[in-house]
N, C-alpha and C. Protein backbone atom coordinates (compact mmCIF):
# COMPACT_ATOMS: atom_id res chain seq x y z
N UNK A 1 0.84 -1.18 0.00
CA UNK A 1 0.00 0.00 0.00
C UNK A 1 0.88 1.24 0.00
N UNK A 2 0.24 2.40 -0.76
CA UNK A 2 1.34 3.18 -1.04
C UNK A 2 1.23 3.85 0.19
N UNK A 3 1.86 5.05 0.94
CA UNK A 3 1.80 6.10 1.95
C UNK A 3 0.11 7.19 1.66
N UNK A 4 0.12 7.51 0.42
CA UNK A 4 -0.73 8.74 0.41
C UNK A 4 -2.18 7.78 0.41
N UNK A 5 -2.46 6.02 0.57
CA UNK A 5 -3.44 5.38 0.61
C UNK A 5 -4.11 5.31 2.19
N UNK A 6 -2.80 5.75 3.06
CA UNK A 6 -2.81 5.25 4.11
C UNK A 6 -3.66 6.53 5.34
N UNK A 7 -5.09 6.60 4.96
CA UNK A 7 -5.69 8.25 5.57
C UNK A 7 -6.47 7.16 6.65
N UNK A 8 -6.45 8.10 7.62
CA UNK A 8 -7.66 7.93 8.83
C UNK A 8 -8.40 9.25 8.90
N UNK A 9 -9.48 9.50 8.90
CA UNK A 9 -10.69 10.26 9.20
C UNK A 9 -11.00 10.76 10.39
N UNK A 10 -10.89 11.60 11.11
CA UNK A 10 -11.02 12.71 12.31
C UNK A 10 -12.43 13.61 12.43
N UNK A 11 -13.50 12.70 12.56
CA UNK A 11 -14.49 13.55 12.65
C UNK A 11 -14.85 14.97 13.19
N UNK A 12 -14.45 15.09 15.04
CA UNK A 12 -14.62 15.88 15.46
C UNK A 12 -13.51 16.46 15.71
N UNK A 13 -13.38 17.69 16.33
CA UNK A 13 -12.12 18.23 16.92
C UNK A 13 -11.45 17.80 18.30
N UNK A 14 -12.79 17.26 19.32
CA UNK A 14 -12.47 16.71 20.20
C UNK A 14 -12.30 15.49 20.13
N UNK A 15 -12.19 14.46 19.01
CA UNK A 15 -11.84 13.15 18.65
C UNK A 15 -10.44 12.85 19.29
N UNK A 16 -10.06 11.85 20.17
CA UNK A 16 -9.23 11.20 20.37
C UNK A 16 -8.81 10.23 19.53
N UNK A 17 -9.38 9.33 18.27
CA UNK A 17 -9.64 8.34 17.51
C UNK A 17 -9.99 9.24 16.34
N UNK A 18 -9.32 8.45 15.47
CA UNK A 18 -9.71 8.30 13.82
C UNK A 18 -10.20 7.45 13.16
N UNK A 19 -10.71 7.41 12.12
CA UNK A 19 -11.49 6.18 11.52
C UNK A 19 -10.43 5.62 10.11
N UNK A 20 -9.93 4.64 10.24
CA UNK A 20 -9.74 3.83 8.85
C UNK A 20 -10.01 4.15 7.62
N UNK A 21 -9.45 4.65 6.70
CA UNK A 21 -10.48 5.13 5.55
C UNK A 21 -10.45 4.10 4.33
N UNK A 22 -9.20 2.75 5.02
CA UNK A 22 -8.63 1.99 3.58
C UNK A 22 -8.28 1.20 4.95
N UNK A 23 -7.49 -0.27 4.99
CA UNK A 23 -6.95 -0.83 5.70
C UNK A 23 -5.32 -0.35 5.90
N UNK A 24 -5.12 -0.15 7.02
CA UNK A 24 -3.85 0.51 6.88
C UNK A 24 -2.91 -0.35 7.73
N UNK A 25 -1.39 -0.06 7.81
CA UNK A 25 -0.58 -0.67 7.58
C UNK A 25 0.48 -0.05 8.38
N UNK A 26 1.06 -0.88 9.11
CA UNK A 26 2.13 0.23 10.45
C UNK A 26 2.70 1.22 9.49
N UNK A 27 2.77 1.95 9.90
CA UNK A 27 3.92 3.21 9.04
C UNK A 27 2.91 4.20 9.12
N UNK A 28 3.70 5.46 8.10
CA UNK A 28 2.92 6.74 8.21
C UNK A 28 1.58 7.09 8.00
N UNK A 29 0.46 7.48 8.39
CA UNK A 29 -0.78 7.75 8.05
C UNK A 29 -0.75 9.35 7.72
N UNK A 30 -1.69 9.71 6.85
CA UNK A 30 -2.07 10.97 6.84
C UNK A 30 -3.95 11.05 7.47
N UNK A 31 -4.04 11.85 8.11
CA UNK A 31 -4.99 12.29 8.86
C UNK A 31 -5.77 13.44 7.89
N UNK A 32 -7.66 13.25 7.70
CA UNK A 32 -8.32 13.72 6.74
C UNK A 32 -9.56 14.63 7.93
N UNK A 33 -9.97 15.85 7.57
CA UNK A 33 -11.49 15.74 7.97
C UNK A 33 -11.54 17.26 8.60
N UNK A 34 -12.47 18.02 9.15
CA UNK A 34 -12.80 19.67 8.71
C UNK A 34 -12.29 19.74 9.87
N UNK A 35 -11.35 19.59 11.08
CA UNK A 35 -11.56 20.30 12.13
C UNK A 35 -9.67 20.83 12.02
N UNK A 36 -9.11 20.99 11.30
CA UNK A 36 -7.45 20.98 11.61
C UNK A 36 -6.79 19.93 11.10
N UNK A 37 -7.57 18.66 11.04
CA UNK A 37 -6.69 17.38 10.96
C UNK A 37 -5.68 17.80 9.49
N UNK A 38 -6.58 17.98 8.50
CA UNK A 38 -6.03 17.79 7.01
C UNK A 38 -4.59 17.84 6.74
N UNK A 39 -3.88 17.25 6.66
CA UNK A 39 -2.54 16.88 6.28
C UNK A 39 -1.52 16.83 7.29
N UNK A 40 -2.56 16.70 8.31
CA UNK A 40 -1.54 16.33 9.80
C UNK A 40 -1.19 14.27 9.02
N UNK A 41 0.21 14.01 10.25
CA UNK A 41 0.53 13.10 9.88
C UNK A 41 0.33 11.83 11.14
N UNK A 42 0.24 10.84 11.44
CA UNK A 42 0.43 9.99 12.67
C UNK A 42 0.85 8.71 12.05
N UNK A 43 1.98 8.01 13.41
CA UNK A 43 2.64 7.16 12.52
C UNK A 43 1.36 5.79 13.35
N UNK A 44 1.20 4.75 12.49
CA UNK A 44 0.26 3.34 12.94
C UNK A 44 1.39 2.42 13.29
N UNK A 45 1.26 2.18 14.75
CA UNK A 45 1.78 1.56 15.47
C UNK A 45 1.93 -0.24 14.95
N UNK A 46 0.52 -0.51 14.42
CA UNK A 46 0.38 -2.05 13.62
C UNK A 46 -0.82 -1.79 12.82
N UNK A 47 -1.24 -2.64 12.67
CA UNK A 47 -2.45 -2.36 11.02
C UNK A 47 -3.56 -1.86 11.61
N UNK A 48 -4.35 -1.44 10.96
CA UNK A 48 -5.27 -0.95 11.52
C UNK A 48 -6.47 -1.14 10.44
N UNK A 49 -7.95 -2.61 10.18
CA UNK A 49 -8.76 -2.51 9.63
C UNK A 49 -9.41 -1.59 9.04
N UNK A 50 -9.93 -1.57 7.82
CA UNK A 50 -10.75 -0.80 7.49
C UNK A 50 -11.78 -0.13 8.46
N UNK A 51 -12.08 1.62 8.26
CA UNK A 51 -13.29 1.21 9.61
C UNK A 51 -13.17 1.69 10.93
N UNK A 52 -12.00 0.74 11.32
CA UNK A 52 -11.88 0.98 13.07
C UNK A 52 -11.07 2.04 12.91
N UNK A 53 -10.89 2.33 14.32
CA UNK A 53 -9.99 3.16 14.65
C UNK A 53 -8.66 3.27 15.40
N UNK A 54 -7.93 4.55 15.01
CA UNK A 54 -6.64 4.66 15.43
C UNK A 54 -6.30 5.56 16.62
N UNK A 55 -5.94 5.60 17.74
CA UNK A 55 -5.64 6.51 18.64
C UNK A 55 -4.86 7.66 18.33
N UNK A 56 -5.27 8.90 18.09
CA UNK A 56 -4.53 10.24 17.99
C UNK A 56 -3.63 10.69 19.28
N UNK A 57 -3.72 10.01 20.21
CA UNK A 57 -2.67 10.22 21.48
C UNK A 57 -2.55 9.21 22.10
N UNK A 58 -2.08 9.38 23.04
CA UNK A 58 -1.54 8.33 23.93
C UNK A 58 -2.87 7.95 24.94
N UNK A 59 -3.43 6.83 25.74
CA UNK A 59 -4.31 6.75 26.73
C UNK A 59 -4.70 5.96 27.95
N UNK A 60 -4.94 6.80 28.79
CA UNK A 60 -4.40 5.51 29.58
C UNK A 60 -6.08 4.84 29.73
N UNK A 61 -5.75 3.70 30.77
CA UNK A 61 -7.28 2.88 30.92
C UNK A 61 -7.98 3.38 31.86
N UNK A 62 -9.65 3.07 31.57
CA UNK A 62 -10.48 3.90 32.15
C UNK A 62 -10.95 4.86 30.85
N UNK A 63 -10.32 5.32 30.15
CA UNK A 63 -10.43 6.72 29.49
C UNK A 63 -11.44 6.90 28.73
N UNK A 64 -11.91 7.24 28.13
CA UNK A 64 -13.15 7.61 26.99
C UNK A 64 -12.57 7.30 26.04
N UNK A 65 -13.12 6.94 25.15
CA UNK A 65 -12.61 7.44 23.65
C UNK A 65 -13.73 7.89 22.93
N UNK A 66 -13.24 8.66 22.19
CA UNK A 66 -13.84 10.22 21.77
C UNK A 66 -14.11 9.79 20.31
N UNK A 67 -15.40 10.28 19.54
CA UNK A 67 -15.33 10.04 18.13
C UNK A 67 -16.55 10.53 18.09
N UNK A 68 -16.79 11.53 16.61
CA UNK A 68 -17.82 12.45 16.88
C UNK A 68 -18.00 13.45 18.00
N UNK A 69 -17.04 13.44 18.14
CA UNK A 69 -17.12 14.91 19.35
C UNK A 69 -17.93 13.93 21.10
N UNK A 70 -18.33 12.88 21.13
CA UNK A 70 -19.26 12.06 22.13
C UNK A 70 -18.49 10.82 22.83
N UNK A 71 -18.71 10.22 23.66
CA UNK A 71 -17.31 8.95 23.96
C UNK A 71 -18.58 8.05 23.52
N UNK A 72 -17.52 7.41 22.77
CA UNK A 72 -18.44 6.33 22.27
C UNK A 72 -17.49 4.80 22.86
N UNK A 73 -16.72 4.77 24.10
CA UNK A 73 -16.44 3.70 24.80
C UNK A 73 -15.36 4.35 26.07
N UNK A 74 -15.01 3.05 26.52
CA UNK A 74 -13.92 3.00 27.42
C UNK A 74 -12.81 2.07 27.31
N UNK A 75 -11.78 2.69 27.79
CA UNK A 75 -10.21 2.16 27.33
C UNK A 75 -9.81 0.54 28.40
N UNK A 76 -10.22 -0.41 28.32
CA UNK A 76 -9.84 -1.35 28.98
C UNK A 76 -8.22 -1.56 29.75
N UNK A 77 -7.58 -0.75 28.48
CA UNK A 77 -5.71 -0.96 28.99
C UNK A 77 -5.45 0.53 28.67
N UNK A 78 -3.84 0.52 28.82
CA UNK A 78 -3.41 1.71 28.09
C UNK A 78 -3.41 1.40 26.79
N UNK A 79 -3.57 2.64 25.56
CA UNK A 79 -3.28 2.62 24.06
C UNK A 79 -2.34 3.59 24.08
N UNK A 80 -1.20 3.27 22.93
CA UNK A 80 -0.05 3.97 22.67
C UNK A 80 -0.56 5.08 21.62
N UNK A 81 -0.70 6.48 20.97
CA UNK A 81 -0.93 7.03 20.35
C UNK A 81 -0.40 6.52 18.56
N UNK A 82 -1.25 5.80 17.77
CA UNK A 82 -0.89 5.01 16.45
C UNK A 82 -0.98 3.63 16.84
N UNK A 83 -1.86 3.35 18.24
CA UNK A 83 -2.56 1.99 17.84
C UNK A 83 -3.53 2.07 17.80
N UNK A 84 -4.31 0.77 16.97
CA UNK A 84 -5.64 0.34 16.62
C UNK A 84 -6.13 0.10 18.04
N UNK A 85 -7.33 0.62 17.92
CA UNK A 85 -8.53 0.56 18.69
C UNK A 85 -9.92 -0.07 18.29
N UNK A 86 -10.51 -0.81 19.36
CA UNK A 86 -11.28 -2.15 19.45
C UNK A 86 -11.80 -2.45 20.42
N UNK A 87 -13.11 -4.10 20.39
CA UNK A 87 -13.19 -4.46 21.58
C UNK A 87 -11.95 -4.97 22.29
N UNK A 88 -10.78 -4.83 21.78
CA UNK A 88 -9.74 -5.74 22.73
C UNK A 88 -8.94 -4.62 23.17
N UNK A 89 -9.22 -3.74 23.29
CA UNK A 89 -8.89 -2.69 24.45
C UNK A 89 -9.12 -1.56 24.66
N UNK A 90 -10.98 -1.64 24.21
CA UNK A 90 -11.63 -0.59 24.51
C UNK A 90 -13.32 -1.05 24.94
N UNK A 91 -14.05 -0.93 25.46
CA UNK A 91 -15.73 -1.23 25.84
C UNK A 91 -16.63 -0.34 25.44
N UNK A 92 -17.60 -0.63 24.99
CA UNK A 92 -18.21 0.15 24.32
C UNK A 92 -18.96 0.56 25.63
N UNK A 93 -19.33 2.04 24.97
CA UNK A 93 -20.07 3.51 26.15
C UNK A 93 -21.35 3.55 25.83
N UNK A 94 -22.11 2.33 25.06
CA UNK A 94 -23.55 2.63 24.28
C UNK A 94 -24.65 2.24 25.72
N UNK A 95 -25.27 3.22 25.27
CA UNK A 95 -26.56 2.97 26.59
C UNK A 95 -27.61 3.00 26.25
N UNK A 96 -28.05 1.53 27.04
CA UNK A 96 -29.08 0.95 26.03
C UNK A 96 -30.23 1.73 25.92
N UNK A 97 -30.49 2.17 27.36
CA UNK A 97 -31.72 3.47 27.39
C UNK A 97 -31.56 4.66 26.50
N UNK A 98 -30.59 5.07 25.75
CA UNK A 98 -30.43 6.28 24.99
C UNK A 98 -30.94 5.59 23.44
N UNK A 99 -31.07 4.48 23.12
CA UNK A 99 -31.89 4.12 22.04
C UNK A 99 -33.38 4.01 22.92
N UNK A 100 -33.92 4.36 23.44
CA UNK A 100 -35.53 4.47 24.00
C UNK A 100 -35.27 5.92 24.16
N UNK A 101 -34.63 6.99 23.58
CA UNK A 101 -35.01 7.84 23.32
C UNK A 101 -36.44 8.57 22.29
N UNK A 102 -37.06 9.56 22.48
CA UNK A 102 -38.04 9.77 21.41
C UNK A 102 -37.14 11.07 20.70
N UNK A 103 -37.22 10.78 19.51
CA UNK A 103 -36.09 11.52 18.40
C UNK A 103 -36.62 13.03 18.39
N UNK A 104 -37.70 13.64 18.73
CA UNK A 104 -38.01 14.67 18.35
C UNK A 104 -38.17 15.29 20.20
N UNK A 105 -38.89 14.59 20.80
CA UNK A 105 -38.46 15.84 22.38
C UNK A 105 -37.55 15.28 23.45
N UNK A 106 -36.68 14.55 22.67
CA UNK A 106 -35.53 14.05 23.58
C UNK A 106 -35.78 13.29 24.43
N UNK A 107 -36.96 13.31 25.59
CA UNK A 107 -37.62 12.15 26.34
C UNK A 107 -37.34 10.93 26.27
N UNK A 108 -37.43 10.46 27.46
CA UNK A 108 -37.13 8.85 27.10
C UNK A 108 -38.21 8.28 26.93
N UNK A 109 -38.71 7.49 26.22
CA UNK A 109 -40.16 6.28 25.92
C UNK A 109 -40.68 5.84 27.22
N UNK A 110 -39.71 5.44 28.26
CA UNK A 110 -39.53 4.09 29.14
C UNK A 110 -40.10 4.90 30.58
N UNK A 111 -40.50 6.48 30.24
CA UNK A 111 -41.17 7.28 31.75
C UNK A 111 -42.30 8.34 31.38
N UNK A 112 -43.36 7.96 32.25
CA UNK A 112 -44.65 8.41 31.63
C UNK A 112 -44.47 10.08 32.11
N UNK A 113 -44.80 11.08 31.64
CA UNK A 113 -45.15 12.41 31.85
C UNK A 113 -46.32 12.99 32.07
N UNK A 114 -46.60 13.28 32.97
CA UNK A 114 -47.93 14.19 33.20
C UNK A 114 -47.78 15.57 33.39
N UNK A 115 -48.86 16.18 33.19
CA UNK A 115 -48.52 17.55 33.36
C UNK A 115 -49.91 17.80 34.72
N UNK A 116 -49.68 18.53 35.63
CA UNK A 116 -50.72 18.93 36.58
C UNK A 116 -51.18 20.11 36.45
């Protein structure tokens, strides 16, 4: 794979994690996406699937990881900044009650409201 194949995707600005944009490959990445990232560089620690993601810093465990500006898990171990990130050393932050959300007044489904 050549170098300029090798992009991860930076949604938010507060993203800790990048997204895969091709399967990538230890060595240099270039970093894509509206917040600053664009032609920043990070080196991939080992491959990194299509898709998943890559750590933009260093982290220790416990930590959030950040994507879309929201934590969308937790860090099981430490990650070195340019490794792949996963269930094998990260937990996902999804809550199951935030899908029993109602999409239009934010409310949850699952608690009745009255008004007096």
């Amino acid at each position: 794979m050549k170098s300029m194949d090798q992009i991860c995707y930076v949604v938010h600005e507060a993203d800790n994690a990048a997204t895969a944009m091709a399967d990538i490959e230890a060595g240099k990445v270039t970093l894509t996406g509206e917040y600053g990232s664009a032609g920043k560089e990070i080196t991939a620690l080992q491959p990194v699937p299509f898709g998943h993601k890559i750590a933009l810093r260093d982290l220790e465990e416990k930590e959030p990881v950040i994507k879309y500006g929201a934590c969308i898990g937790i860090t099981t171990k430490k990650i070195r900044k340019g490794m792949h990130i996963h269930l094998h050393n990260m937990k996902s932050a999804y809550d199951f009650r935030s899908a029993e959300l109602d999409p239009v007044t934010i409310h949850a489904k699952d608690i009745e409201y009255k008004v007096y």
